[in-house]
PDB file of N, CA and C in Angstrom:
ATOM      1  N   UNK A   1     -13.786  -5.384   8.263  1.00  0.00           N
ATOM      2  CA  UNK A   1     -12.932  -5.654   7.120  1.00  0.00           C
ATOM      3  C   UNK A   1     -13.006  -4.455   6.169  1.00  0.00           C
ATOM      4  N   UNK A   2     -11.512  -4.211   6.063  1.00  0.00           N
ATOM      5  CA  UNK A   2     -11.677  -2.400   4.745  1.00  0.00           C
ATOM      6  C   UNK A   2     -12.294  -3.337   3.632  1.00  0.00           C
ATOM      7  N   UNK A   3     -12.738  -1.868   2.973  1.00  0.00           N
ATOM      8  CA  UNK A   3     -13.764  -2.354   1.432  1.00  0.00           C
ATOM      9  C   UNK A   3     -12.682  -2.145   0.653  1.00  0.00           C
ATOM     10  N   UNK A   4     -12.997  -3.129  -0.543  1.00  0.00           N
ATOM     11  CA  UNK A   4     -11.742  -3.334  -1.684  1.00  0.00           C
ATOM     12  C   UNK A   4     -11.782  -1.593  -2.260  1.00  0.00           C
ATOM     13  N   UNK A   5     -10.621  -1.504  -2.087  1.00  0.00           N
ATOM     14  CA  UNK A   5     -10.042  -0.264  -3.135  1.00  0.00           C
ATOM     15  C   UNK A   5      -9.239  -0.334  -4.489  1.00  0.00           C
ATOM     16  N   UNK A   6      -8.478   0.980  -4.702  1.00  0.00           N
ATOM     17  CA  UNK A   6      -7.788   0.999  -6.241  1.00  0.00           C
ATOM     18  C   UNK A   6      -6.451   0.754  -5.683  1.00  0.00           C
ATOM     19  N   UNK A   7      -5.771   0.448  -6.457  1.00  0.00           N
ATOM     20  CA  UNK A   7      -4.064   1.167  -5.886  1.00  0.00           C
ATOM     21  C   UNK A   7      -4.032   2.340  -5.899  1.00  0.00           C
ATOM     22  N   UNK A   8      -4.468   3.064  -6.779  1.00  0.00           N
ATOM     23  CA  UNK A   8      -4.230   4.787  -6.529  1.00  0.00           C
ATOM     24  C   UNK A   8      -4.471   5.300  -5.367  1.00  0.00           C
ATOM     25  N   UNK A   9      -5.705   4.401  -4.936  1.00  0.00           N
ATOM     26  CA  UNK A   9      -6.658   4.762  -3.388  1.00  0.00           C
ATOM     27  C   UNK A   9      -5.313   4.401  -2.541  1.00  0.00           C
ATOM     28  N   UNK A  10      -5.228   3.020  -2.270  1.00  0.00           N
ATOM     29  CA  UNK A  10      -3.946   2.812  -1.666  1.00  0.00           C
ATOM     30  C   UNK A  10      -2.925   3.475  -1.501  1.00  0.00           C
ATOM     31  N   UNK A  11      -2.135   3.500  -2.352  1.00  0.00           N
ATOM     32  CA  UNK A  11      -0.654   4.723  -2.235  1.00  0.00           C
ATOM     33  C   UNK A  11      -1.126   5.802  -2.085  1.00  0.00           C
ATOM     34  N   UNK A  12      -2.410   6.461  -2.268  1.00  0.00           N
ATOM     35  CA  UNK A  12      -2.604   7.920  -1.344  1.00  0.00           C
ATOM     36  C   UNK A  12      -2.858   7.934  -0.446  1.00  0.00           C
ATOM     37  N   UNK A  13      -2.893   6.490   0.443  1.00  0.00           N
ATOM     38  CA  UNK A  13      -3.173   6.355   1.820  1.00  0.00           C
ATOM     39  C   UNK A  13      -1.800   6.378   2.506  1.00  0.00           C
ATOM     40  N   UNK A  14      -1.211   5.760   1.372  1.00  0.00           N
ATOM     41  CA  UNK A  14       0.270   5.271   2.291  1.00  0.00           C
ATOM     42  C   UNK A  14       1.280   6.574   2.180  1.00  0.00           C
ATOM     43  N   UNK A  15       1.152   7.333   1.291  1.00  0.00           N
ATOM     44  CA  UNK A  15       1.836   8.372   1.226  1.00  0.00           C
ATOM     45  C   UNK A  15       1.505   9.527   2.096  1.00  0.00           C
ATOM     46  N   UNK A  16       0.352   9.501   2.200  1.00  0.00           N
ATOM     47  CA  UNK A  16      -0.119  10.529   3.371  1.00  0.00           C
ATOM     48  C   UNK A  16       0.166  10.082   4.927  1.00  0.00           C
ATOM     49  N   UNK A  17       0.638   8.737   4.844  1.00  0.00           N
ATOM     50  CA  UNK A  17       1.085   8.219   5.976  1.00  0.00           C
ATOM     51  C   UNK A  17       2.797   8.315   6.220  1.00  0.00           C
ATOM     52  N   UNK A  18       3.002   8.963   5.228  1.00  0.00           N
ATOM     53  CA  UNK A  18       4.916   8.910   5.340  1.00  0.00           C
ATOM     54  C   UNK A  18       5.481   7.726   4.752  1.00  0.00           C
ATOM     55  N   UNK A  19       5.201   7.171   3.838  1.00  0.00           N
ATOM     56  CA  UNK A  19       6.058   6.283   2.661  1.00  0.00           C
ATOM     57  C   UNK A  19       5.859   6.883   1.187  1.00  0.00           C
ATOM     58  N   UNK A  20       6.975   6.822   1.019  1.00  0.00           N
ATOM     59  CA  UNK A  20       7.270   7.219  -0.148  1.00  0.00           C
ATOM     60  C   UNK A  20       8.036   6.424  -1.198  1.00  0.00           C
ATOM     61  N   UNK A  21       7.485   6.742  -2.309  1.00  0.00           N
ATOM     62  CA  UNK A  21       7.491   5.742  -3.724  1.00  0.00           C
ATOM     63  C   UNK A  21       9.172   5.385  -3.987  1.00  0.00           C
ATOM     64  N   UNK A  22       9.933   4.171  -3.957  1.00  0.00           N
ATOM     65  CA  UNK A  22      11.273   3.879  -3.932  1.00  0.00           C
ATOM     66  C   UNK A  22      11.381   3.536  -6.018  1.00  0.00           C
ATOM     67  N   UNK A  23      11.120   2.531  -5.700  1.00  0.00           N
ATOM     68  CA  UNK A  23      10.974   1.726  -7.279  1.00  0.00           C
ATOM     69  C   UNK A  23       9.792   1.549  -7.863  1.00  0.00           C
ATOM     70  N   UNK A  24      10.199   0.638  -9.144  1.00  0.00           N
ATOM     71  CA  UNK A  24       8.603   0.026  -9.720  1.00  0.00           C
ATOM     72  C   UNK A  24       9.420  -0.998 -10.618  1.00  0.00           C
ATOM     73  N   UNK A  25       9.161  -2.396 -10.413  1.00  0.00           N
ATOM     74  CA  UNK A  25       9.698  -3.469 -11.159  1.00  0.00           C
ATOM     75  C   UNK A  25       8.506  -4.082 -11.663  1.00  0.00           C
ATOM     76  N   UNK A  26       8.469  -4.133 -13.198  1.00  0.00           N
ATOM     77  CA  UNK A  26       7.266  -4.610 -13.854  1.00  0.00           C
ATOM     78  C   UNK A  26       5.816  -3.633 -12.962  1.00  0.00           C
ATOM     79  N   UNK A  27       5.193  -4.686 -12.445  1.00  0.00           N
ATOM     80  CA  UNK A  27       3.603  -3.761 -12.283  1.00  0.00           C
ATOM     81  C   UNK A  27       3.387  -3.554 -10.515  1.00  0.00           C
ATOM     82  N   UNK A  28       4.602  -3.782  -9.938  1.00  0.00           N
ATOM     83  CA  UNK A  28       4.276  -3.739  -8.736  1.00  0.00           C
ATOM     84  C   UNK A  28       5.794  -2.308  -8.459  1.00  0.00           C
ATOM     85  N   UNK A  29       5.117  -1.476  -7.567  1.00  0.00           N
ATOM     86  CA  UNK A  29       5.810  -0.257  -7.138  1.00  0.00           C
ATOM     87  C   UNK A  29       6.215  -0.693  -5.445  1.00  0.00           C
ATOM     88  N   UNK A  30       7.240  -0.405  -4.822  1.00  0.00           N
ATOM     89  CA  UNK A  30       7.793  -0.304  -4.060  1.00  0.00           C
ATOM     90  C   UNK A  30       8.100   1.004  -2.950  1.00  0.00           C
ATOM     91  N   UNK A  31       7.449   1.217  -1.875  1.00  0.00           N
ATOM     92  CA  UNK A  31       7.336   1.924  -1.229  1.00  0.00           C
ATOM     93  C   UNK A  31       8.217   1.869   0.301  1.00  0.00           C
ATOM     94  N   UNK A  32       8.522   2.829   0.864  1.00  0.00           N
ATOM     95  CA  UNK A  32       9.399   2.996   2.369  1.00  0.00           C
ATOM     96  C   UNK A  32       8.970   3.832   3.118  1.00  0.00           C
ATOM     97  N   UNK A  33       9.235   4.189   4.211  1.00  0.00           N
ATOM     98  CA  UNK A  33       9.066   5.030   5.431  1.00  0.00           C
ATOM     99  C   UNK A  33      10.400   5.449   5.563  1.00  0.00           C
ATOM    100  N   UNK A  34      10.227   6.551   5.968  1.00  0.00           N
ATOM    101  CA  UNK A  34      11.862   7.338   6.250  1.00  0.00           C
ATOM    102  C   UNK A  34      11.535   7.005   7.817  1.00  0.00           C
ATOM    103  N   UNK A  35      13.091   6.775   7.900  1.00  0.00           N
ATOM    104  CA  UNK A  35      13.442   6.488   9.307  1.00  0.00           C
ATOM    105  C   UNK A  35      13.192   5.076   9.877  1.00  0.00           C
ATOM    106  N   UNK A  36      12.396   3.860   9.190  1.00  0.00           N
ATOM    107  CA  UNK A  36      11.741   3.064   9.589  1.00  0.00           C
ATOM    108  C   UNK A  36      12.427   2.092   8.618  1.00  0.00           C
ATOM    109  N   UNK A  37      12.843   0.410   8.572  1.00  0.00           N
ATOM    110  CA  UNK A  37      12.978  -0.082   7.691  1.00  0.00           C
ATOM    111  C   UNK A  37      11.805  -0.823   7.107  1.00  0.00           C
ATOM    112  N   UNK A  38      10.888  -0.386   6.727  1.00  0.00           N
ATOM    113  CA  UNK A  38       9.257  -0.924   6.131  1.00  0.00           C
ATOM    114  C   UNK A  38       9.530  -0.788   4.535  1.00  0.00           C
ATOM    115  N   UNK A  39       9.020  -1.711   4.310  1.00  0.00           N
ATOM    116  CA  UNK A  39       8.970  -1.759   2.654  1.00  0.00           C
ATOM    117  C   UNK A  39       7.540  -2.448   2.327  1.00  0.00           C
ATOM    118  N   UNK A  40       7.135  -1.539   1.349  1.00  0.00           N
ATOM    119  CA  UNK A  40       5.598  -2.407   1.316  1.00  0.00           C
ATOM    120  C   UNK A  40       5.847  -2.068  -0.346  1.00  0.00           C
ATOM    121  N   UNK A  41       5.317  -3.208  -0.904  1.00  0.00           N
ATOM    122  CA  UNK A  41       4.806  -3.610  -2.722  1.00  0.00           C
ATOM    123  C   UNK A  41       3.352  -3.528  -2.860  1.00  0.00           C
ATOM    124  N   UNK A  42       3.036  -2.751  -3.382  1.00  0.00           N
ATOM    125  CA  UNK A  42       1.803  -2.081  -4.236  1.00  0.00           C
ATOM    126  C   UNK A  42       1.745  -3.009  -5.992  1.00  0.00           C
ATOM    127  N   UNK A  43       0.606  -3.322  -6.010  1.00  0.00           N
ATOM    128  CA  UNK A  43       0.188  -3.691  -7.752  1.00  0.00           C
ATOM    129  C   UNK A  43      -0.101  -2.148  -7.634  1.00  0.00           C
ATOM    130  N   UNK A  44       0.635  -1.967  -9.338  1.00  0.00           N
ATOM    131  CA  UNK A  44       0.177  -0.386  -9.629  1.00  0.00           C
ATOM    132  C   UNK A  44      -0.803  -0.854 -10.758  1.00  0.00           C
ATOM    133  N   UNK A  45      -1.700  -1.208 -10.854  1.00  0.00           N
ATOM    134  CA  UNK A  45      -2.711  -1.813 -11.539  1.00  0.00           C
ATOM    135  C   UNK A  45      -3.826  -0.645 -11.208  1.00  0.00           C
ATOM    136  N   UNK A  46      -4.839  -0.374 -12.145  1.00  0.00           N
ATOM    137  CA  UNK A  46      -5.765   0.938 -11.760  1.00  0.00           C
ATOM    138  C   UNK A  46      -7.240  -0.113 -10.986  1.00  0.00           C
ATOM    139  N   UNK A  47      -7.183  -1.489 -11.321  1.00  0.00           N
ATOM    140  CA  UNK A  47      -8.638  -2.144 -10.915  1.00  0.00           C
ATOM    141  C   UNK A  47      -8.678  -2.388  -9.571  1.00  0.00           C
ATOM    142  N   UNK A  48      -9.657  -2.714  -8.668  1.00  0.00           N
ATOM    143  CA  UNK A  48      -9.828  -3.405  -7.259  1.00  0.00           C
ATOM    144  C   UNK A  48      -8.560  -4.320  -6.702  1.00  0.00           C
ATOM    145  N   UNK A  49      -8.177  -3.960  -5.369  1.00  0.00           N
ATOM    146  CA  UNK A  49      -7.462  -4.785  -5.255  1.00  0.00           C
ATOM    147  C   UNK A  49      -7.715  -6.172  -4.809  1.00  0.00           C
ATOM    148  N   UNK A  50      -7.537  -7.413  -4.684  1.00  0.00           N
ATOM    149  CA  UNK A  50      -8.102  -8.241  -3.795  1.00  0.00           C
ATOM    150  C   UNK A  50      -7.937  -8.268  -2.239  1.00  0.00           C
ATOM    151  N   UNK A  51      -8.965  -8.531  -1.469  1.00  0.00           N
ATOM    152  CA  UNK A  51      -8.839  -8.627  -0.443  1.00  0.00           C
ATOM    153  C   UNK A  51      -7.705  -8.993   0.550  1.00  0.00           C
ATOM    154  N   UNK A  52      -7.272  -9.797   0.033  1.00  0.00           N
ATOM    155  CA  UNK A  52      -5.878 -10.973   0.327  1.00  0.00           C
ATOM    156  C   UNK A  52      -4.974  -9.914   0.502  1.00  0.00           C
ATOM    157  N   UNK A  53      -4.400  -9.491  -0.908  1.00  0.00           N
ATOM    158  CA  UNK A  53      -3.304  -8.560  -1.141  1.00  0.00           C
ATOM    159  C   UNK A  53      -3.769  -7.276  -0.295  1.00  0.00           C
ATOM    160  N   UNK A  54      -4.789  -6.466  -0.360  1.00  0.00           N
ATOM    161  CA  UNK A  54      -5.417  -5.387   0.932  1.00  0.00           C
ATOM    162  C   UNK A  54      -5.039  -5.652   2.278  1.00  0.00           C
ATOM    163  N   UNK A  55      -5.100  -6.903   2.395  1.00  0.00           N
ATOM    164  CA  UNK A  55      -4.512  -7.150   4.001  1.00  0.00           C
ATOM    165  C   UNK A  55      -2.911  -7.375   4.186  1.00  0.00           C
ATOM    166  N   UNK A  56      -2.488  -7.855   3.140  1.00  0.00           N
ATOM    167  CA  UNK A  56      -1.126  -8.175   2.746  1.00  0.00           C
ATOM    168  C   UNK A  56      -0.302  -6.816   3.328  1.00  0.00           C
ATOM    169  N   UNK A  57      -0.851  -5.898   2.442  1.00  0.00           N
ATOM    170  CA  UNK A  57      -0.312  -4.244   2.316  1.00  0.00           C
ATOM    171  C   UNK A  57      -0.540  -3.628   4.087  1.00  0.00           C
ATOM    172  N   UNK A  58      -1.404  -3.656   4.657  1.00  0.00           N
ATOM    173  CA  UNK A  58      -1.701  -3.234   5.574  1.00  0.00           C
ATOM    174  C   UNK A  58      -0.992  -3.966   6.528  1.00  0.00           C
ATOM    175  N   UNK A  59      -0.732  -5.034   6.677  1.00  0.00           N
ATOM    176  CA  UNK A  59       0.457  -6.119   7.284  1.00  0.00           C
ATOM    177  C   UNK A  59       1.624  -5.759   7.294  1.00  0.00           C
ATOM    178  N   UNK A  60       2.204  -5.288   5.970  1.00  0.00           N
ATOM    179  CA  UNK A  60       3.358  -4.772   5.453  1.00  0.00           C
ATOM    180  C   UNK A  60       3.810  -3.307   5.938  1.00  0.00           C
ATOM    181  N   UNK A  61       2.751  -2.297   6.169  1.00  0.00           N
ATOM    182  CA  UNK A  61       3.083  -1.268   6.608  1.00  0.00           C
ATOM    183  C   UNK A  61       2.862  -1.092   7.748  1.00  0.00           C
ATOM    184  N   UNK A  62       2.149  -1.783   8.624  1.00  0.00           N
ATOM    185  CA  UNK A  62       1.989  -1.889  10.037  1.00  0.00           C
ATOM    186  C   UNK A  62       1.062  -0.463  10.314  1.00  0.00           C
ATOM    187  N   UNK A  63       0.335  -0.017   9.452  1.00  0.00           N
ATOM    188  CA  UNK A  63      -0.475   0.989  10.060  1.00  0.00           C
ATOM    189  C   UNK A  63      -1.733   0.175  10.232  1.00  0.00           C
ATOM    190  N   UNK A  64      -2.851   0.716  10.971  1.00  0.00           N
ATOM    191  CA  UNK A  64      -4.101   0.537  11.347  1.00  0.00           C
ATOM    192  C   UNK A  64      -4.793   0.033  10.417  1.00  0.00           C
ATOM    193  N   UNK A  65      -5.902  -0.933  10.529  1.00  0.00           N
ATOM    194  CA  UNK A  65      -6.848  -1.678   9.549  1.00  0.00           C
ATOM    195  C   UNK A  65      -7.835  -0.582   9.035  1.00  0.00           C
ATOM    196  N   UNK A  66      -8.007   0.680  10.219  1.00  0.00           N
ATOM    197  CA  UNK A  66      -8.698   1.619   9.936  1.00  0.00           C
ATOM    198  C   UNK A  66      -8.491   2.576   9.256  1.00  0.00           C
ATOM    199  N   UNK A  67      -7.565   2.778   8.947  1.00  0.00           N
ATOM    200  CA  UNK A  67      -6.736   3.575   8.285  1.00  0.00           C
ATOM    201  C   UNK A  67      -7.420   3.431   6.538  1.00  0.00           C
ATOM    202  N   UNK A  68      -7.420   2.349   6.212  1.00  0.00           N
ATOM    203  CA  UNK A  68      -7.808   1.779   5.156  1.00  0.00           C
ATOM    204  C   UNK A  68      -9.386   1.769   4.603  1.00  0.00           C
ATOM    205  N   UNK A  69      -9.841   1.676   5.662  1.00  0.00           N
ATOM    206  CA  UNK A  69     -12.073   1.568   5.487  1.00  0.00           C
ATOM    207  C   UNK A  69     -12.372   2.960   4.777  1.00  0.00           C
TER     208      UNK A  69
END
């Protein structure tokens, strides 16, 4: 199981993975993959994320659990 991270940690994972930042409605940011129709929602919140939502995101972008540890 990945260890809880930041969102900052997060979206520099996902961006280095090829999604890139679309929107931001209220506190959650919106991210895509070029070429791919993936959409993944980020809390842009600076604290821990919860576990739940960590797996949520990683669900959402379909990359590796490892990717994340």
């Amino acid at each position: 199981m990945p260890r809880l991270k930041s969102s900052k940690e997060i979206i520099k994972i996902l961006e280095v993975n090829g999604f890139h930042f679309v929107s931001q409605k209220g506190s959650h940011g919106k991210f895509n993959k070029e070429g791919l129709k993936i959409i993944v929602i980020v809390p842009m919140n600076k604290r821990e994320i919860p576990i739940g939502t960590l797996m949520s995101i990683i669900r959402q972008s379909k990359l590796d659990r490892v990717i994340f540890d």
